[in-house]
Protein backbone atom coordinates (compact mmCIF):
# COMPACT_ATOMS: atom_id res chain seq x y z
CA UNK A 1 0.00 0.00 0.00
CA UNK A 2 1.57 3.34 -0.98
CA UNK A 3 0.09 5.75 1.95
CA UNK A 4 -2.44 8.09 0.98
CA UNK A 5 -3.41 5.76 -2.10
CA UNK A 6 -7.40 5.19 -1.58
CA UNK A 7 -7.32 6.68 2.12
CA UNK A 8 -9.14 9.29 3.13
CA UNK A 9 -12.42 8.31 1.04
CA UNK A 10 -15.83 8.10 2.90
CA UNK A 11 -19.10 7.74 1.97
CA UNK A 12 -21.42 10.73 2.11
CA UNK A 13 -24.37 10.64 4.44
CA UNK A 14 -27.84 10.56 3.42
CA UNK A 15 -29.85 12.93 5.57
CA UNK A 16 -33.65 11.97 5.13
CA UNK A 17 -36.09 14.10 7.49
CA UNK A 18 -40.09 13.67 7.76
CA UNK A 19 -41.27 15.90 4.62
CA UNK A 20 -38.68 14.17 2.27
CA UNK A 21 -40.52 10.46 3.27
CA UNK A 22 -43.50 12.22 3.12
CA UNK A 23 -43.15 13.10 -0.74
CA UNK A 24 -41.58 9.70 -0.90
CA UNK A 25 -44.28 8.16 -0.17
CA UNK A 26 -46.82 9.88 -2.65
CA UNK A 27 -44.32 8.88 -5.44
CA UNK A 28 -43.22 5.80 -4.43
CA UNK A 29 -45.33 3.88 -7.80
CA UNK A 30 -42.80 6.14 -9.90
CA UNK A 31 -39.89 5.65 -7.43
CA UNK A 32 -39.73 1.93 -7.60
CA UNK A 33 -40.37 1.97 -11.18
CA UNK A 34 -37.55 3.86 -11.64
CA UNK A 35 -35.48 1.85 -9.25
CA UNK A 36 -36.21 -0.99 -11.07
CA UNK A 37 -35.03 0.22 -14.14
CA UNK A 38 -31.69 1.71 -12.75
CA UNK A 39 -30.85 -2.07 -11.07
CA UNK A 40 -31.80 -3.63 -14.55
CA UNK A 41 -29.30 -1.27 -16.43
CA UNK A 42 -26.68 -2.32 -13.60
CA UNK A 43 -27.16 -6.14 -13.78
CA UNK A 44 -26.77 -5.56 -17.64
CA UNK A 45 -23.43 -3.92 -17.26
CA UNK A 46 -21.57 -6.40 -17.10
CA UNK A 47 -21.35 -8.96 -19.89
CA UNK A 48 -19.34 -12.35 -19.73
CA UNK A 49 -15.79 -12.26 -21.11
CA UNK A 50 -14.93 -12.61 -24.25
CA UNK A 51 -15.11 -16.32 -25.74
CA UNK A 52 -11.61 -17.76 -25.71
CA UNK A 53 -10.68 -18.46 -29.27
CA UNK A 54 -9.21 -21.59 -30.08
CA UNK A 55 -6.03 -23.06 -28.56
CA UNK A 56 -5.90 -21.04 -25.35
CA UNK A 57 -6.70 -20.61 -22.20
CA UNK A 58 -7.27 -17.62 -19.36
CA UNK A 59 -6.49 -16.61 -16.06
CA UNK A 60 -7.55 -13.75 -14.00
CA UNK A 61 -5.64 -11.27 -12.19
CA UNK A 62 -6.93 -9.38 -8.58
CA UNK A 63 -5.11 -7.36 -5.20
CA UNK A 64 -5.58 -4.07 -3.38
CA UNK A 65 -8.90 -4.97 -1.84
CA UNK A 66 -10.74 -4.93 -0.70
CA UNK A 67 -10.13 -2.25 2.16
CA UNK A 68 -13.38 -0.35 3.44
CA UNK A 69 -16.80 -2.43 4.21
CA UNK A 70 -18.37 -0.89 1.15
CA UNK A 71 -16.12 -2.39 -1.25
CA UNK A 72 -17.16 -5.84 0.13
CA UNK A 73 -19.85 -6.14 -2.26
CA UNK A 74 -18.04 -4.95 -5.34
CA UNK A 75 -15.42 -7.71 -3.96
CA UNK A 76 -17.94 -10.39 -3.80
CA UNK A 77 -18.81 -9.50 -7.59
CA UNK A 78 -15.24 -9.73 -8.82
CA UNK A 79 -15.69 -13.68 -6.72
CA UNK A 80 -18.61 -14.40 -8.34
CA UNK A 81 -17.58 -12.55 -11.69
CA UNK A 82 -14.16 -14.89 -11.62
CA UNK A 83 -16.24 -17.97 -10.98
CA UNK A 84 -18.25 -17.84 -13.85
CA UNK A 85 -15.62 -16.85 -16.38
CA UNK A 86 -13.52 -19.55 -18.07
CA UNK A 87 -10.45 -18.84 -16.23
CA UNK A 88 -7.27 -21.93 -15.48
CA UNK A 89 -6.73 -19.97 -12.11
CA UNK A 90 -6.82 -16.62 -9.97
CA UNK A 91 -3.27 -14.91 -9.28
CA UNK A 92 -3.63 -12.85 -6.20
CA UNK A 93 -1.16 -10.16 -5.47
CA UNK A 94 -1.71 -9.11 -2.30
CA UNK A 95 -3.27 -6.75 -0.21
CA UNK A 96 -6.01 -8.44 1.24
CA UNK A 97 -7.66 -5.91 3.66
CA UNK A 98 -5.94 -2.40 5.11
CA UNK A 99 -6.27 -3.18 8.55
CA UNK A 100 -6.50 -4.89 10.92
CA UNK A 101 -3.77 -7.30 11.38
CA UNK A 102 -5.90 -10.16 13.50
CA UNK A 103 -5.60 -13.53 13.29
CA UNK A 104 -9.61 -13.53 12.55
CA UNK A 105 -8.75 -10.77 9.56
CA UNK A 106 -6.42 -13.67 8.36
CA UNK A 107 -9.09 -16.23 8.60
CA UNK A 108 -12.32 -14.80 6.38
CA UNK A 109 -10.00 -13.67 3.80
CA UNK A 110 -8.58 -17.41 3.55
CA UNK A 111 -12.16 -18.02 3.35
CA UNK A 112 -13.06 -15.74 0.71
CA UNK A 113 -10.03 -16.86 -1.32
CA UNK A 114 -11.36 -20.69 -1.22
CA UNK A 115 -14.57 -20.05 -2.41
CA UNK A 116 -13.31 -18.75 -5.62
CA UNK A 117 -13.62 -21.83 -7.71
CA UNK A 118 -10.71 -21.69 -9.13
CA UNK A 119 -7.27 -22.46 -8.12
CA UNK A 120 -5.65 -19.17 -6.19
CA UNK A 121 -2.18 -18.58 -6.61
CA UNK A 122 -1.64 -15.92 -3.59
CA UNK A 123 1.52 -13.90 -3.40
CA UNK A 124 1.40 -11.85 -0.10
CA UNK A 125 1.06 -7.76 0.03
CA UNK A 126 2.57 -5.22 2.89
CA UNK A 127 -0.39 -4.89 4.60
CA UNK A 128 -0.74 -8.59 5.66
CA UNK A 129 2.52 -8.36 7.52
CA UNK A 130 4.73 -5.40 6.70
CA UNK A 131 2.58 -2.50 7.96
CA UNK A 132 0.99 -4.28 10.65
CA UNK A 133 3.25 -1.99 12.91
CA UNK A 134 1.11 0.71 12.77
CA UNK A 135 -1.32 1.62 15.39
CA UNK A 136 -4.42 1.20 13.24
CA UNK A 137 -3.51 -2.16 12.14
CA UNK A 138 -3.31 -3.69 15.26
CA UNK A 139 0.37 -2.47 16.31
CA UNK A 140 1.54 -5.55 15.41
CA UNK A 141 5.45 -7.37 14.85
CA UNK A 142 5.41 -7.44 11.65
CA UNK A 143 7.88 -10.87 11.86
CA UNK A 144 5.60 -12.52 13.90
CA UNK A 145 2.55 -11.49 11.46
CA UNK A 146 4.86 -12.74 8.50
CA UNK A 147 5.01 -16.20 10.30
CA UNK A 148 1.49 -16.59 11.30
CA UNK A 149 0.56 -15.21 7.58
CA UNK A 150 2.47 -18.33 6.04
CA UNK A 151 1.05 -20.69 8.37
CA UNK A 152 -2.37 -19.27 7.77
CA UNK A 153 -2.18 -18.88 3.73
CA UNK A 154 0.16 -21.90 3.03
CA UNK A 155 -0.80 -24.82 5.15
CA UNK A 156 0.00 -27.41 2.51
CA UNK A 157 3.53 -25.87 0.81
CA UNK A 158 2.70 -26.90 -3.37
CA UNK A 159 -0.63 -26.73 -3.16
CA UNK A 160 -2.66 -23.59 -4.53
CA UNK A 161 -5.88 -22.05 -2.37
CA UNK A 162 -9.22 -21.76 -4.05
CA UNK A 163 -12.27 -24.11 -3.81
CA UNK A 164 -10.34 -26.29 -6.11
CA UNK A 165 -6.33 -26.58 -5.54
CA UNK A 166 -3.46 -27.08 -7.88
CA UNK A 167 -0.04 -28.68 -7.61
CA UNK A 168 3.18 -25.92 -8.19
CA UNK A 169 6.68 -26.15 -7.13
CA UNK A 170 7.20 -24.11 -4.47
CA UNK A 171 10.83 -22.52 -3.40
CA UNK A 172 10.70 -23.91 0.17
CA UNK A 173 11.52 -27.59 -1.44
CA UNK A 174 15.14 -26.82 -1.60
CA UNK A 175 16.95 -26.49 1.65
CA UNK A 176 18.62 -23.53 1.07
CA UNK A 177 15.13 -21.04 0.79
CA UNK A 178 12.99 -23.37 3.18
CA UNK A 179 10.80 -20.73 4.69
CA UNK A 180 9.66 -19.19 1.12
CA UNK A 181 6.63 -21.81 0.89
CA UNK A 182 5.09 -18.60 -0.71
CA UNK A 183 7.25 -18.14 -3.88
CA UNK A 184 5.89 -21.35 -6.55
CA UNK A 185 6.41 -21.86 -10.08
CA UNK A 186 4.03 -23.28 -12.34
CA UNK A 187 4.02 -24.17 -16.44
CA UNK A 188 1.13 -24.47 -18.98
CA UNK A 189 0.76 -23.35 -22.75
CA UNK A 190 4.73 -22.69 -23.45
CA UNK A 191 4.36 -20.08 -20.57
CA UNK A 192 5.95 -20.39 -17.10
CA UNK A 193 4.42 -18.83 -14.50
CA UNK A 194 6.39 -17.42 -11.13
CA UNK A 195 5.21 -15.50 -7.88
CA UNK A 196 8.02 -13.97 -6.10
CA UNK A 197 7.62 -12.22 -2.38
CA UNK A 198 8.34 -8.49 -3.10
CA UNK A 199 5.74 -5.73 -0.90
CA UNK A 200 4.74 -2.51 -1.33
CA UNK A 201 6.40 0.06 1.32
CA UNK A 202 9.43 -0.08 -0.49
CA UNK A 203 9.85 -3.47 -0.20
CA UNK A 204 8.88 -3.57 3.49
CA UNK A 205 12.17 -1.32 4.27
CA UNK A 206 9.84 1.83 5.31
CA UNK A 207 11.10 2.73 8.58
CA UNK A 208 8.97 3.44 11.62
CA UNK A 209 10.25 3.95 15.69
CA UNK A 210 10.06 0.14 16.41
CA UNK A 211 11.82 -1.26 13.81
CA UNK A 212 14.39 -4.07 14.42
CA UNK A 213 17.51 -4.93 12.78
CA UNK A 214 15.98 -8.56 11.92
CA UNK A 215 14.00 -6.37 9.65
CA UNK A 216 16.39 -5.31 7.70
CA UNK A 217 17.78 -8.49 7.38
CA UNK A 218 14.40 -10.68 6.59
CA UNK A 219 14.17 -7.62 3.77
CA UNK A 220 17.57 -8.74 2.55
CA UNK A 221 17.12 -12.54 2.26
CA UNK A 222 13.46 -11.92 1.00
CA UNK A 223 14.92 -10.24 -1.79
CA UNK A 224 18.21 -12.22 -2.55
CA UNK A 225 15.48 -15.14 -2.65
CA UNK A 226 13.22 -13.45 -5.03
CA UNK A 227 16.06 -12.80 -7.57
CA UNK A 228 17.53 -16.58 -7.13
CA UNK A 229 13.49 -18.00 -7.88
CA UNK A 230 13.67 -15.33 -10.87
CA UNK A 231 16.59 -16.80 -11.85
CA UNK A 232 15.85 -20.01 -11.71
CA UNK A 233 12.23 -19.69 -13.77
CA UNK A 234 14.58 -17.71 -16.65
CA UNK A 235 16.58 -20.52 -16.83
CA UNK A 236 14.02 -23.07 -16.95
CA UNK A 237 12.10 -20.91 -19.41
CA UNK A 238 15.24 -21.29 -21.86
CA UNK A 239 16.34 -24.76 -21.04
CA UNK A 240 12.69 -26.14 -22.26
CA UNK A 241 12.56 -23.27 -25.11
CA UNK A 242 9.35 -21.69 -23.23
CA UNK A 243 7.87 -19.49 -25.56
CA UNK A 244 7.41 -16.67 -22.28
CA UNK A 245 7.37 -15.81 -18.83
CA UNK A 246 4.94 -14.75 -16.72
CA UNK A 247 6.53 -13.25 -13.28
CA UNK A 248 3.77 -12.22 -10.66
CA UNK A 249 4.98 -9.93 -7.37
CA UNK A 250 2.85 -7.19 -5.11
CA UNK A 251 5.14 -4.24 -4.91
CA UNK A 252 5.47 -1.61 -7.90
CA UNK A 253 9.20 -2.27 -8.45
CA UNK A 254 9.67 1.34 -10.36
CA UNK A 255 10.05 0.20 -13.87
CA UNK A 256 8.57 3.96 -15.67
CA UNK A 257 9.60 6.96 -15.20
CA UNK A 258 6.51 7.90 -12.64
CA UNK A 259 7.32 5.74 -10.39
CA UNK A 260 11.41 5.29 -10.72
CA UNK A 261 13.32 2.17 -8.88
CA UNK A 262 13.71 2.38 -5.21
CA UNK A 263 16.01 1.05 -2.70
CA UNK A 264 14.05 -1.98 -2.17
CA UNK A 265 13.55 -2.98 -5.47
CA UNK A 266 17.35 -1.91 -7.05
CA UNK A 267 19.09 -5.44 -7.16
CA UNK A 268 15.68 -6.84 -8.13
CA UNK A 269 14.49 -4.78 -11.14
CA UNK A 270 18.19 -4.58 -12.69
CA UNK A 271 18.41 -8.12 -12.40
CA UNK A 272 15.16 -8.67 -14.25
CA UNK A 273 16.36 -6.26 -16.99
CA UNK A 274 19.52 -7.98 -17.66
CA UNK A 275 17.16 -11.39 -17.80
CA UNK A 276 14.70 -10.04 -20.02
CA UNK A 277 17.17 -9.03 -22.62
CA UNK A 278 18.77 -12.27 -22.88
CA UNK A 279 15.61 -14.27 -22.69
CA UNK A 280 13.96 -12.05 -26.17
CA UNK A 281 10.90 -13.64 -25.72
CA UNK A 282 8.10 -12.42 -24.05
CA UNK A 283 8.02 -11.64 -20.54
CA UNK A 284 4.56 -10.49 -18.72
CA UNK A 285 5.03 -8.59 -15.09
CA UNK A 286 1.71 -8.57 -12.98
CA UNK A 287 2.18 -6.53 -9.71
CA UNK A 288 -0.53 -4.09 -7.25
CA UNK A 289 0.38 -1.58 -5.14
CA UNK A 290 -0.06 1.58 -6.77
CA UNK A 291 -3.52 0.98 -7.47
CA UNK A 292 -3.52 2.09 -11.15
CA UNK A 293 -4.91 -0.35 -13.64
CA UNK A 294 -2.57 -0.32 -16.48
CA UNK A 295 -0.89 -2.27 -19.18
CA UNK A 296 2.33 -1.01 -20.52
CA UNK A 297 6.26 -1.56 -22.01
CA UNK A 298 7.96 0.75 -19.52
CA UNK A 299 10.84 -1.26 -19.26
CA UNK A 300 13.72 1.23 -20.37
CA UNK A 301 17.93 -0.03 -20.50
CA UNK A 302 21.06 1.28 -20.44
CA UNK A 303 22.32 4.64 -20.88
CA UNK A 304 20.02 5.20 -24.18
CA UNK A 305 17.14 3.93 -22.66
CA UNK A 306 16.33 1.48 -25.28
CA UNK A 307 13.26 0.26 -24.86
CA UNK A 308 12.67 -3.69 -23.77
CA UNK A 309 9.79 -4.49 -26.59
CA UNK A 310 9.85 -8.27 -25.16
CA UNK A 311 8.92 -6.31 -21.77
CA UNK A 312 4.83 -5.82 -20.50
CA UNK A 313 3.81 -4.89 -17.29
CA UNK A 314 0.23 -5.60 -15.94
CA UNK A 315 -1.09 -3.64 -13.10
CA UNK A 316 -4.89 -4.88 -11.89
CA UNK A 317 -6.92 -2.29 -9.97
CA UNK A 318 -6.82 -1.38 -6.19
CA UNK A 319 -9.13 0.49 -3.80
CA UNK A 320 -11.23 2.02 -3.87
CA UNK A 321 -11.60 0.77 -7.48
CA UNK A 322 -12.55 -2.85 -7.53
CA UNK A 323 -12.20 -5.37 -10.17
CA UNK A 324 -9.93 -7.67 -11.58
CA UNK A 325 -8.29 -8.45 -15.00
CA UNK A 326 -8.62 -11.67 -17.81
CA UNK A 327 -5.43 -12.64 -19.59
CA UNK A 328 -5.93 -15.04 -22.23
CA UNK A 329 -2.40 -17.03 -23.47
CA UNK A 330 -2.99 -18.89 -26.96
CA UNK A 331 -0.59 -21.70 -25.75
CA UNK A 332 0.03 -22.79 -29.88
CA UNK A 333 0.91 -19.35 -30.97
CA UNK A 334 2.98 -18.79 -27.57
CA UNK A 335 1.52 -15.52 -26.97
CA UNK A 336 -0.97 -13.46 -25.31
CA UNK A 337 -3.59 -12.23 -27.01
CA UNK A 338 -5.91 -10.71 -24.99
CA UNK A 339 -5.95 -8.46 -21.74
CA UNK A 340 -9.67 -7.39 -20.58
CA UNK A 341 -10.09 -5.48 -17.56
CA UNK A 342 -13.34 -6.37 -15.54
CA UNK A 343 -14.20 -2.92 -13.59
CA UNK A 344 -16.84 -3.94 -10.87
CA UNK A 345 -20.05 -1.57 -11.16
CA UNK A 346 -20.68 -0.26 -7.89
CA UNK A 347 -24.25 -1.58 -7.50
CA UNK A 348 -23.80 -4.24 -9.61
CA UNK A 349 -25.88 -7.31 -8.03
């Protein structure tokens, strides 16, 4: 969560007094007419996606929400939305509420994740763990939230969430990265698939008056193991002749020029660059955080700034806008050929 991103937004009040539900009443024939009309229009908003064409398959894209109790509904729809698309599976990217940071917080958003039909692929966001210092979100260690959060989300390391699971290799098989159950790796279509464990807040290095040096140093090994998954998935991806990658993180790592590279994400985003080059085939970056839906080639190298064409990044929306986005892959052509955002209608039922 980048502060001041979708805080500080309220519902207006409604003040209704006795003459207003007076006149109410004498037009309420018209009124519910009318009221009927406007929740027809809504329901009608939202068509189904797009029919896959032939040789492909989908997957959907959601984070950043939601975070106030009237986005609940709107996050129900993007549930129910998901579960009637044609979608393989649901790639999460964090931020599942703003605060707080309880261990009964934790729980109904597990249980919202497994009643999406599909397979979730969940790859955490700060405010699970990283800002749970802060006084509104419970005032929380955000170590021990980390460690409850991956007991919590990841009870059975290489198996997805979601009504129905799927097996993925998950980083915590080899010795060396044990605790990153969360990072897994997936293939379908010519495409591998990747989440890493990068936050918003810079990373989870924002500083605040509590912080311990074992922060710093989970933010170090976090990272290093991010980069060595990365690695790894690039190296798969050209030792099978993949046709492209498909990495999947929270943070905004700073890859355009509105939002440049920050300490947290330095070793990580020049890494990627030097990868992407080499690779030359298409490479897909979903992250959240700054709450922008977007789909661009920002990637920029080197002293001329040539641009990385191979290179797309794929933000999905955050609050207080709620929806989520369909990426269709046409596994024979090794592409993707279709990005459709699905923008939740606010009284959409």
């Amino acid at each position: 969560m980048i502060p001041g991103v979708g805080i500080g937004h309220t519902r207006a009040g409604h003040k209704r007094d006795v003459l207003y539900n007076a006149g109410l009443a004498r037009r309420r024939p018209t009124l519910v007419l009318l009221v009927a009309l406007a929740a027809c229009a809504l329901s009608c908003s939202l068509p189904e996606s797009r029919p896959l064409p032939p040789n492909s398959f989908a997957f959907a894209v959601f984070g950043d929400g939601p975070y106030r109790i009237w986005e609940t509904n709107r996050f129900r729809n993007v549930i129910k939305d998901i579960n009637r698309a044609d979608v393989a599976w649901l790639i999460h990217v964090g931020d599942l509420f703003w605060y707080p940071c309880s261990d009964g917080n934790y729980r109904r958003s597990v249980k919202a994740i497994n009643s999406v039909q599909c397979p979730v692929v969940y790859t955490p966001g700060d405010n699970e763990w990283a800002d749970c210092y802060d006084m509104i979100a419970g005032s929380y260690a955000p170590l021990e939230r980390l460690g409850f959060l991956r007991r919590t989300f990841f009870p059975r390391p290489g198996r997805t969430l979601g009504a129905h699971t799927m097996g993925v290799t998950t980083q915590g098989e080899n010795p060396a990265w044990s605790e990153f159950v969360e990072n897994v790796r997936w293939v379908r279509g010519g495409f591998v698939f990747a989440t890493m464990h990068m936050v918003g807040s810079d990373n989870a290095l924002e500083s605040y008056a509590e912080r311990a040096h074992e922060s710093d140093t989970e933010v170090k090994r976090r990272t290093d193991a991010g980069i060595a998954w990365m690695e790894e998935t690039f190296a798969l991806a050209m030792a099978d002749s993949l046709s492209g990658i498909v990495l999947a993180m929270h943070g905004d790592p700073g890859v355009s020029s509105e939002m440049p590279t920050t300490t947290g994400y330095g070793a990580f985003v020049h890494r990627m660059e030097v990868l992407v080059k080499e690779f030359g085939r298409p490479v897909l970056l979903i992250h959240g955080d700054s709450h922008i839906q977007r789909l661009d080639k920002p990637l920029l190298l080197g002293p001329r700034e040539e641009r990385l064409a191979n290179f797309t990044r794929l933000e999905t929306f955050g609050s207080p806008d709620i929806g989520w986005v369909r990426v269709v892959v046409d596994s024979v052509a090794g592409r993707i050929v279709d990005v459709e955002p699905r923008r939740m209608p606010r009284w959409w039922m």
